[in-house]
C-alpha atoms as a PDB file:
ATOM      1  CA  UNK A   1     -20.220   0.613   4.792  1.00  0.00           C
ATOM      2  CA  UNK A   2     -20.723  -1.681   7.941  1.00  0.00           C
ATOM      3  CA  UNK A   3     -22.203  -4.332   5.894  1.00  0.00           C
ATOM      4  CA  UNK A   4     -19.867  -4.056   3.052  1.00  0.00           C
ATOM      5  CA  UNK A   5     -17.046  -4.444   5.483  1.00  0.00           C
ATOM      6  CA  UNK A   6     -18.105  -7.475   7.003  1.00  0.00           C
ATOM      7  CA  UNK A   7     -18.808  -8.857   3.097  1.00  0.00           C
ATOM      8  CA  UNK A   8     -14.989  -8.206   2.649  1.00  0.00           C
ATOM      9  CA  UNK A   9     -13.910  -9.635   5.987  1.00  0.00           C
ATOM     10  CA  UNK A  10     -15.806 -13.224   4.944  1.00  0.00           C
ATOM     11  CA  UNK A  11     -14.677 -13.079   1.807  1.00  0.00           C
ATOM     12  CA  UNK A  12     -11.079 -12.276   2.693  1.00  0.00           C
ATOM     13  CA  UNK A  13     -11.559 -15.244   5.199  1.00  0.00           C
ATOM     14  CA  UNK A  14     -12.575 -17.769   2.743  1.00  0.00           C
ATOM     15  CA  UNK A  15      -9.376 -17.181   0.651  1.00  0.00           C
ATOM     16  CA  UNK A  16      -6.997 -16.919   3.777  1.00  0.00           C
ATOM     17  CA  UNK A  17      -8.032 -20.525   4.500  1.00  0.00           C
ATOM     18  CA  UNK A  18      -7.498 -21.267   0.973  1.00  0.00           C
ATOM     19  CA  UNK A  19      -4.201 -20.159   0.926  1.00  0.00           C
ATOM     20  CA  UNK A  20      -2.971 -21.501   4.336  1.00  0.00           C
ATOM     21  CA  UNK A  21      -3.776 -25.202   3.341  1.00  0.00           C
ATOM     22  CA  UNK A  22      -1.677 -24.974   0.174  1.00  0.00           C
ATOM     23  CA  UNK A  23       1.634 -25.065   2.871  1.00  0.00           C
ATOM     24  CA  UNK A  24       2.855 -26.394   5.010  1.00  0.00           C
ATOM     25  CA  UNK A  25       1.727 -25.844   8.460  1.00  0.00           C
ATOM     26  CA  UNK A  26       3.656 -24.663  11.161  1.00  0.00           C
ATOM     27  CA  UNK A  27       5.545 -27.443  13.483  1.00  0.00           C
ATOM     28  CA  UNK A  28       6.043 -27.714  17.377  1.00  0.00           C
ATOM     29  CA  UNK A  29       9.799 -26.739  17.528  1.00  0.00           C
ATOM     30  CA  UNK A  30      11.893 -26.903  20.824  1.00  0.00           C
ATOM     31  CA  UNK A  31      12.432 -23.442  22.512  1.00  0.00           C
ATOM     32  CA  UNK A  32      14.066 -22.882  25.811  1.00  0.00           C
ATOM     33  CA  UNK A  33      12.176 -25.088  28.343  1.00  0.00           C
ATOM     34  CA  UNK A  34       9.020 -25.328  26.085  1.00  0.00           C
ATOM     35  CA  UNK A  35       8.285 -25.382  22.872  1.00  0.00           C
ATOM     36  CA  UNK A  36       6.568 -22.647  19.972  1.00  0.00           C
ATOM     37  CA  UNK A  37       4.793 -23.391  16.844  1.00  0.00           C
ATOM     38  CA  UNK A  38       7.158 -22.106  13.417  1.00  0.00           C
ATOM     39  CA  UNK A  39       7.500 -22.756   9.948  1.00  0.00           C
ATOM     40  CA  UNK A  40      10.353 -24.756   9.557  1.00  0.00           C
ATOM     41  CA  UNK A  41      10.722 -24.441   5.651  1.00  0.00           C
ATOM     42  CA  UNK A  42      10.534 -20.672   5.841  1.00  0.00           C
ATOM     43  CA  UNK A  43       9.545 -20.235   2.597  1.00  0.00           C
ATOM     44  CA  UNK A  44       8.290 -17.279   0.849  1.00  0.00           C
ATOM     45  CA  UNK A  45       4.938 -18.593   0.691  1.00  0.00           C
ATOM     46  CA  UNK A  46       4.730 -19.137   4.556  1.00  0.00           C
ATOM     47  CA  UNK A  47       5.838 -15.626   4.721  1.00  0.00           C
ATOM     48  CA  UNK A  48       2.945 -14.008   2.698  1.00  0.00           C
ATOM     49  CA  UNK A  49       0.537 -16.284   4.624  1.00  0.00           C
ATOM     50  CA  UNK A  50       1.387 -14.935   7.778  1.00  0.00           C
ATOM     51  CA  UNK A  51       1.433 -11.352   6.269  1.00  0.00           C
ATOM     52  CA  UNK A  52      -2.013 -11.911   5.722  1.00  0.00           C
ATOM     53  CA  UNK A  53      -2.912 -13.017   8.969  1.00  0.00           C
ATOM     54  CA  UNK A  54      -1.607 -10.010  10.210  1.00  0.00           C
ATOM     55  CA  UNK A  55      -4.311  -7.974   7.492  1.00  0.00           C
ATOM     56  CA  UNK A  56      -6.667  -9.711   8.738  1.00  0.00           C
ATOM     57  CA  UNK A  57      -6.479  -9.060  12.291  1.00  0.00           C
ATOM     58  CA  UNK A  58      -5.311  -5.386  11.436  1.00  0.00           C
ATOM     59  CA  UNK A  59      -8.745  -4.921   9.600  1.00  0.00           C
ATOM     60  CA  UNK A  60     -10.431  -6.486  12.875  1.00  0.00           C
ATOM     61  CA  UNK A  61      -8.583  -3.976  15.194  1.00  0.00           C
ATOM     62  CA  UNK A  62      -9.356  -0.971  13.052  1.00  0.00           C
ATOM     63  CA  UNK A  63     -12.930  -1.431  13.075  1.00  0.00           C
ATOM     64  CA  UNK A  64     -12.986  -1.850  16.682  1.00  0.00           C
ATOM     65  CA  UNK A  65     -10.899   0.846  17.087  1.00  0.00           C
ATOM     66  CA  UNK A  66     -12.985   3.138  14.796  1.00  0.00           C
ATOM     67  CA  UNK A  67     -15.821   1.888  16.079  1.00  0.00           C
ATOM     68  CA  UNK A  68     -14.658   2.623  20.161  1.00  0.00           C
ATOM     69  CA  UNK A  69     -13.574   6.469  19.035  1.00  0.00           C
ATOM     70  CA  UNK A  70      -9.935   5.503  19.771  1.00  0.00           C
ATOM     71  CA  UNK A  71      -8.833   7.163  16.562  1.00  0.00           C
ATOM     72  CA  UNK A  72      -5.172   8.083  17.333  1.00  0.00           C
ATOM     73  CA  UNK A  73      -4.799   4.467  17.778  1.00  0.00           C
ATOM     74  CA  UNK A  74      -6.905   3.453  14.715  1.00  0.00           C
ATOM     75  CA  UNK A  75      -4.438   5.674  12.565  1.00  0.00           C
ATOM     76  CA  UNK A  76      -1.515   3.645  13.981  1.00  0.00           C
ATOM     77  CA  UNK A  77      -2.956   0.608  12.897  1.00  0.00           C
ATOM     78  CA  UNK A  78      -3.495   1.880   9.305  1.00  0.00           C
ATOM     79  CA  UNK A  79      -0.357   2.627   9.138  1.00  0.00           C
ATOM     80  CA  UNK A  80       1.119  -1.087   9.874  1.00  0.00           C
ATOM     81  CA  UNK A  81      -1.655  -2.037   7.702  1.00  0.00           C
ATOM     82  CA  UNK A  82       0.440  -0.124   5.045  1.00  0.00           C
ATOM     83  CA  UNK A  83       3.774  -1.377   5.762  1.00  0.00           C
ATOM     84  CA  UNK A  84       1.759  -4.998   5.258  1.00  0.00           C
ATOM     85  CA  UNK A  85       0.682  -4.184   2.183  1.00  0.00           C
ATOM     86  CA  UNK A  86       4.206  -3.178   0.879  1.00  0.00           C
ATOM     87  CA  UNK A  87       5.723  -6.141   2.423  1.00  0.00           C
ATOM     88  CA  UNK A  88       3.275  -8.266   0.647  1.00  0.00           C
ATOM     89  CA  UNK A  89       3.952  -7.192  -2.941  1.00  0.00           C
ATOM     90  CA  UNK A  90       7.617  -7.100  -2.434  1.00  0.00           C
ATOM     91  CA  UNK A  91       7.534 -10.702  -1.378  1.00  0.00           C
ATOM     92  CA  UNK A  92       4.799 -11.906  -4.440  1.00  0.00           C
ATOM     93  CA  UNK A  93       5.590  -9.265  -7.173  1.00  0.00           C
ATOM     94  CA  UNK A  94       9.385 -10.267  -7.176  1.00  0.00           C
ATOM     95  CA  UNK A  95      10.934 -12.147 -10.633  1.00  0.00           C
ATOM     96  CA  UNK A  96      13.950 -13.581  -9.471  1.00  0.00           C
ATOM     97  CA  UNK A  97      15.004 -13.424  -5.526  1.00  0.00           C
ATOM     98  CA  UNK A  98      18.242 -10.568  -5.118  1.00  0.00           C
ATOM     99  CA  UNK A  99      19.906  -9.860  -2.477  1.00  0.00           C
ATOM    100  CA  UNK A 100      17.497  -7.718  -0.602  1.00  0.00           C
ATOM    101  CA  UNK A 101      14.579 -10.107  -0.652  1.00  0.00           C
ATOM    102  CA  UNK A 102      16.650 -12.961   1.351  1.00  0.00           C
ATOM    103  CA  UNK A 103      17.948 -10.231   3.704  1.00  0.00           C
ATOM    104  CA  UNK A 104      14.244  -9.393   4.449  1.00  0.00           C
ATOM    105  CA  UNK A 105      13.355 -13.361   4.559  1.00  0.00           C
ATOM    106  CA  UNK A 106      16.229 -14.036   7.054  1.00  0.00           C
ATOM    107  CA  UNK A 107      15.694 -11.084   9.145  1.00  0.00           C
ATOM    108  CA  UNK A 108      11.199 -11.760   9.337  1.00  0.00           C
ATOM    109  CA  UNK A 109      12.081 -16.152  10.397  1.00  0.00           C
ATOM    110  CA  UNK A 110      15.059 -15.037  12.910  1.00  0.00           C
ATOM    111  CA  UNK A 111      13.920 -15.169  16.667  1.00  0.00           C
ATOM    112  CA  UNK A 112      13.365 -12.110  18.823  1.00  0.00           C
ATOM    113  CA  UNK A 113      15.778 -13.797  21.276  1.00  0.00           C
ATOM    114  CA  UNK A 114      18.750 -16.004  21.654  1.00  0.00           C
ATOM    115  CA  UNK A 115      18.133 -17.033  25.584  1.00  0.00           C
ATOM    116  CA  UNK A 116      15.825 -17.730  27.793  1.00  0.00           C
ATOM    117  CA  UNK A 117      15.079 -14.375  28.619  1.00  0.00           C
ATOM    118  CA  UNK A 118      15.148 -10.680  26.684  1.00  0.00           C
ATOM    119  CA  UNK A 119      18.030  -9.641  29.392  1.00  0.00           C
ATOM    120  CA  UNK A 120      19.895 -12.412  28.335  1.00  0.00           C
ATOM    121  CA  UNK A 121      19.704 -12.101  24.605  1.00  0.00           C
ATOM    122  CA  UNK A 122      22.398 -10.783  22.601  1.00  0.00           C
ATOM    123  CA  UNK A 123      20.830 -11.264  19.395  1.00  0.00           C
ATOM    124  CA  UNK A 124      19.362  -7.898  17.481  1.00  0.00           C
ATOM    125  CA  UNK A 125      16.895  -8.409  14.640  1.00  0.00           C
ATOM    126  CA  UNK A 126      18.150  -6.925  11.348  1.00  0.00           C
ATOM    127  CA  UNK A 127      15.330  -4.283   9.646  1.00  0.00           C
ATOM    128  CA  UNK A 128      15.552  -4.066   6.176  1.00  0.00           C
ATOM    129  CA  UNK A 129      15.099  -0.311   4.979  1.00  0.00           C
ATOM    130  CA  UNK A 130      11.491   0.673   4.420  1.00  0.00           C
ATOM    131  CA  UNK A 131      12.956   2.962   1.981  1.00  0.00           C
ATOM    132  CA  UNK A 132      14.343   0.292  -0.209  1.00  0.00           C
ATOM    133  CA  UNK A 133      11.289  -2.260  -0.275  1.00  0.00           C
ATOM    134  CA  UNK A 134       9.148   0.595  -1.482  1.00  0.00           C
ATOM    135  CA  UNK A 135      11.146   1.682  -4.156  1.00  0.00           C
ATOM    136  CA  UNK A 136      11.756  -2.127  -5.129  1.00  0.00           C
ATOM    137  CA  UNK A 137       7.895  -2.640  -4.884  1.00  0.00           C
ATOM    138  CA  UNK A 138       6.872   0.666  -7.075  1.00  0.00           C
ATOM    139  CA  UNK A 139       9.954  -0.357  -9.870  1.00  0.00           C
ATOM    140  CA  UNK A 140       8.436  -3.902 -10.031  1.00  0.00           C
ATOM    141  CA  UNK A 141       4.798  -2.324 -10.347  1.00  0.00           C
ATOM    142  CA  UNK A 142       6.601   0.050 -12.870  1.00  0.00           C
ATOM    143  CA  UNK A 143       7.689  -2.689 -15.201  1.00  0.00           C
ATOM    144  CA  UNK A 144       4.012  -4.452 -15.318  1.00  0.00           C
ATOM    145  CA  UNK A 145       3.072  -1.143 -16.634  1.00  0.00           C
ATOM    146  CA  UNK A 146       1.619   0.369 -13.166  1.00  0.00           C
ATOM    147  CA  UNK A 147       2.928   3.730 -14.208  1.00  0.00           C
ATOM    148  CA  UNK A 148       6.047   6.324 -13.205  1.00  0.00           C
ATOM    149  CA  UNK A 149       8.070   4.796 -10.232  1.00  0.00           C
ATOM    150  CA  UNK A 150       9.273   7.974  -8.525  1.00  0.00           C
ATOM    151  CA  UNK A 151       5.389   9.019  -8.520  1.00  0.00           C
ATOM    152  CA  UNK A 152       4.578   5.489  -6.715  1.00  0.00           C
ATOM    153  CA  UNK A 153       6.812   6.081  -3.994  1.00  0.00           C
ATOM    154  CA  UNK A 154       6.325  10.255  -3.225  1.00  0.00           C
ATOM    155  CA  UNK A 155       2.236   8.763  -2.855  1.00  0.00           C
ATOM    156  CA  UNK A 156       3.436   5.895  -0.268  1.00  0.00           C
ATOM    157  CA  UNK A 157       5.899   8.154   0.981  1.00  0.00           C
ATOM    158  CA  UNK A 158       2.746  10.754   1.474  1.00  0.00           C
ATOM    159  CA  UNK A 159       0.482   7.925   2.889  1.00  0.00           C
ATOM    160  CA  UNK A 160       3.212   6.986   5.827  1.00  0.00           C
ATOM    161  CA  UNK A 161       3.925  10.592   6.712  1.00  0.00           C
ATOM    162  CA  UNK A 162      -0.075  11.295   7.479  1.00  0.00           C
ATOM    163  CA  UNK A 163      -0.187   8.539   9.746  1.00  0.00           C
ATOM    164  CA  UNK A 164       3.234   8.270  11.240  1.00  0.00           C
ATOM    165  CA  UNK A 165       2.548  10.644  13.726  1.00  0.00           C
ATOM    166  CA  UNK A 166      -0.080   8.347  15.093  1.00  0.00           C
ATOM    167  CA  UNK A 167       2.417   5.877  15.441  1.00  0.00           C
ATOM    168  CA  UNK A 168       5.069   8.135  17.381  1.00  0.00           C
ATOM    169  CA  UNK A 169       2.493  10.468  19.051  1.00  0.00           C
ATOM    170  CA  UNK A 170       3.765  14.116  17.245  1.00  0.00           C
ATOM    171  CA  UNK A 171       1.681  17.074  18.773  1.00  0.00           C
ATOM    172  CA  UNK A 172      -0.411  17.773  15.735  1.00  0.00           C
ATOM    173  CA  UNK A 173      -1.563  14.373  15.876  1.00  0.00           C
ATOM    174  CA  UNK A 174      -2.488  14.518  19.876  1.00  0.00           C
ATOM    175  CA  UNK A 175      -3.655  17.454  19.363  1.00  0.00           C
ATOM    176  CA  UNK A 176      -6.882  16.029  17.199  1.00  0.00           C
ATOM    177  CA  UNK A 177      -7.822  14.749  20.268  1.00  0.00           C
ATOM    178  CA  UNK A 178      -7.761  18.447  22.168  1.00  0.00           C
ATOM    179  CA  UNK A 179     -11.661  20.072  21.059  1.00  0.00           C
ATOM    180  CA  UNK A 180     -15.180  20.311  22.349  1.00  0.00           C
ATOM    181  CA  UNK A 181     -17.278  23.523  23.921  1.00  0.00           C
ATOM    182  CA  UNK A 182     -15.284  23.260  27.210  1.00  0.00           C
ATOM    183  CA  UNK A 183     -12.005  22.156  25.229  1.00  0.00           C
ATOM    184  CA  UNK A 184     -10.333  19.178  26.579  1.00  0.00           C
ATOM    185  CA  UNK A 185      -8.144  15.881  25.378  1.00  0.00           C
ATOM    186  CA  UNK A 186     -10.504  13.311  24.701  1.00  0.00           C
ATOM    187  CA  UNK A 187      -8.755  10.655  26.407  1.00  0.00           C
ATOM    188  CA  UNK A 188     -11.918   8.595  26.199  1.00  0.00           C
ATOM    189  CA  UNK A 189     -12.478   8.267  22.536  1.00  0.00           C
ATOM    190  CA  UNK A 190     -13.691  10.365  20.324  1.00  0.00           C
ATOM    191  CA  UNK A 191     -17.491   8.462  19.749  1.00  0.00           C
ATOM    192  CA  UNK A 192     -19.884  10.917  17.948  1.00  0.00           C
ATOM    193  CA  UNK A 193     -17.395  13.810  16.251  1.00  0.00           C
ATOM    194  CA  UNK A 194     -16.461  14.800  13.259  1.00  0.00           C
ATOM    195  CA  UNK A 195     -12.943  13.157  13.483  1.00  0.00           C
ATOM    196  CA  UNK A 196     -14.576   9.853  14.147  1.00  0.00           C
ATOM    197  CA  UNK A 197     -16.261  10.728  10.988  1.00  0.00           C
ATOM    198  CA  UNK A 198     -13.129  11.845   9.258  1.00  0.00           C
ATOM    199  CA  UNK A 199     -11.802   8.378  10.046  1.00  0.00           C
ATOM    200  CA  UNK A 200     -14.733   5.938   9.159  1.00  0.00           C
ATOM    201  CA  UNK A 201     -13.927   7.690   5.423  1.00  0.00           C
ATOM    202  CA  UNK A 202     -10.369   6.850   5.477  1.00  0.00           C
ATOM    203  CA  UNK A 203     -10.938   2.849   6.829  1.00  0.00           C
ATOM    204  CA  UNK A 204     -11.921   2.673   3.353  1.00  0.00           C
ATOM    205  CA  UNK A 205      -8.526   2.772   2.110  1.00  0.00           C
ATOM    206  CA  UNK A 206      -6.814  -0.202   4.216  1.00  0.00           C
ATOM    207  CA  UNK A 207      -9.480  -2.655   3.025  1.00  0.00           C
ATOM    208  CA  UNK A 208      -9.283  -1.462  -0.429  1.00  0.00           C
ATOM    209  CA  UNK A 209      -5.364  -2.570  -0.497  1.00  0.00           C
ATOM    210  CA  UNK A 210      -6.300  -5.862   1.659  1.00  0.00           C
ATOM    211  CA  UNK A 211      -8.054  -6.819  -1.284  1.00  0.00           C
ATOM    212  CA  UNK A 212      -5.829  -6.147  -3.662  1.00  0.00           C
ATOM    213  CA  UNK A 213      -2.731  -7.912  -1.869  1.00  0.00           C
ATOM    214  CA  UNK A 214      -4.923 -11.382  -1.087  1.00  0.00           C
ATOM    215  CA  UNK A 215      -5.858 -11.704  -4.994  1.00  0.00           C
ATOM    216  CA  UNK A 216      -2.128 -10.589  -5.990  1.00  0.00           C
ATOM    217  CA  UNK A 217      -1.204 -13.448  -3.724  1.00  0.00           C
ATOM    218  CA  UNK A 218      -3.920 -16.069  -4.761  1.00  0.00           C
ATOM    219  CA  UNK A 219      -2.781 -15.438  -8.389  1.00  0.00           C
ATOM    220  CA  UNK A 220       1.522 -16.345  -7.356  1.00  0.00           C
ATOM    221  CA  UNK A 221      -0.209 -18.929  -5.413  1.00  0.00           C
ATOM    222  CA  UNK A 222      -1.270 -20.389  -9.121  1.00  0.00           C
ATOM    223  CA  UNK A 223      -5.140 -19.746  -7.852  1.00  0.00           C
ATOM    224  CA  UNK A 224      -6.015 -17.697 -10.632  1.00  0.00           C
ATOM    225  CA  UNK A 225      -9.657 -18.201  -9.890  1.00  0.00           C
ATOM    226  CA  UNK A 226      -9.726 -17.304  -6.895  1.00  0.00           C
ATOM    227  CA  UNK A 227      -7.784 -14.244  -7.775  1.00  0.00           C
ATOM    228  CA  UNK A 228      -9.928 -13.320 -10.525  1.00  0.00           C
ATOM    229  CA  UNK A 229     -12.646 -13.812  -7.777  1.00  0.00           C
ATOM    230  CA  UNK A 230     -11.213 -11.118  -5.503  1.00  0.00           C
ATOM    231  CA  UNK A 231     -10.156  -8.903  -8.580  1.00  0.00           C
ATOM    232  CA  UNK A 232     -13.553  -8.967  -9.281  1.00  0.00           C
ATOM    233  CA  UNK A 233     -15.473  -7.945  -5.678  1.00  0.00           C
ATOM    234  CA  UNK A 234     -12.718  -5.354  -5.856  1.00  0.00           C
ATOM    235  CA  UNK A 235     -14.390  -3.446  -8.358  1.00  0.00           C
ATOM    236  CA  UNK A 236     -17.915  -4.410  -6.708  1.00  0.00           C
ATOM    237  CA  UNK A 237     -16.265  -3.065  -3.338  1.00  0.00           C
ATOM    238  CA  UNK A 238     -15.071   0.430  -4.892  1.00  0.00           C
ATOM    239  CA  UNK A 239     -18.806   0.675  -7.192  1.00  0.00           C
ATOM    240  CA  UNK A 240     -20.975   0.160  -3.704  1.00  0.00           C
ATOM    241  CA  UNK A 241     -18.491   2.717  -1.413  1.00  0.00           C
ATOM    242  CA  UNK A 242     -18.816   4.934  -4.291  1.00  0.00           C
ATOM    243  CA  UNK A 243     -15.517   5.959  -3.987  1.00  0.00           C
ATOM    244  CA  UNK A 244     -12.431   6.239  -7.268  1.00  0.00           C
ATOM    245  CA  UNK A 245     -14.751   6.061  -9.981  1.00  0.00           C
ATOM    246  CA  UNK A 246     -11.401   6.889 -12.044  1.00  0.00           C
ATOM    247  CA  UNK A 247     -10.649   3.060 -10.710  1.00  0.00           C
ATOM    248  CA  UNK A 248     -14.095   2.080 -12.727  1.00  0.00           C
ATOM    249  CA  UNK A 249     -13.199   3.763 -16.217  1.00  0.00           C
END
């Protein structure tokens, strides 16, 4: 899967630079006593570009991760990887803008801080409800025909619960890392078991939606080539990891 990964990665890279030069690109803005690079526009666009940045680099971090036996930490990264993914589609899949897509816009382009320093800050960044975005991401895949809503969001409600105890250390979690002859906490990585094996089969997953959201994005983008492109080593990705052949059918 090594070499499949990295096929994804330059492929994924091609069409990220593709993308990114149909905006436009951040400014130098005044901030405090220096300055910051932002996109002034703040456009939707500029917003799913930067999403994908993030996928990118997530990708990167989980195969080092994986590959270092820091698993508990790889799991945390799979699940932003998720919350990514969902942000992405809610951004591109939407047909008009409501009221919940510019309270997510103004709340992702508002600073982390109003002063010079955090102390000083009074400002507190608005979250929009993870609860809402998925079930306004699995009603919009709904009415392209993607299937019963309420089954959507009980699977990415069932994805986020596996991995969210990564994210805020629960004790069953932790205690993957607690095994061995002499049992111990492998504080070290995990390099060599079974759950390093158990979690080289699930990396699959997060580069399987990567895929997905950079055509879905390439396609609003008005690139339907290149999204028919990526649609298209999808299916070569899932035939060679041998993996959903229901996806095949």
């Amino acid at each position: 899967m090594n070499g499949l990964y990295n096929q994804t990665l330059y492929h994924l890279d091609t069409a990220f630079k593709r993308l990114e030069a149909m905006i436009p690109p951040p400014q130098k803005v005044k901030h405090h006593e220096g300055f910051v690079y932002r996109y002034v526009e703040q456009t939707y666009e500029q917003a799913l570009v930067q999403k994908l940045a993030r996928v990118m680099s997530g990708l990167h971090a989980a195969r080092l991760l994986l590959d270092n036996g820091l698993l508990q930490e790889q799991g945390a990264m799979h699940r932003i990887l998720q919350e990514l993914h969902e942000d992405i589609l809610f951004l591109a899949l939407r047909k008009e803008e409501t009221h919940l897509h510019r309270e997510y816009l103004e709340a992702f382009y508002q600073e982390e801080f109003d002063a010079p320093t955090a102390f000083e800050s009074t400002q507190k960044r608005p979250m929009v409800s993870r609860k809402k975005i998925r079930a306004a991401v699995e009603r919009l895949l709904e009415d392209m025909g993607g299937g019963d809503s309420s089954t959507g969001i009980e699977l990415s409600r069932t994805i986020e619960k596996t991995h969210s105890g990564f994210v805020h250390g629960a004790s069953p979690q932790i205690m993957d890392m607690y095994f061995g002859d002499t049992p111990h906490f492998h504080v070290h990585g995990m390099i060599g078991t079974q759950r390093q094996e158990e979690h080289r089969y699930d990396l699959y997953n997060p580069f399987f939606r990567a895929i997905i959201a950079f055509a879905v994005v390439a396609k609003v983008f008005g690139e339907d080539d290149l999204s028919r492109d990526l649609h298209k080593f999808l299916l070569e990705f899932d035939a060679i990891s041998g993996r959903h052949e229901a996806f095949r059918d």
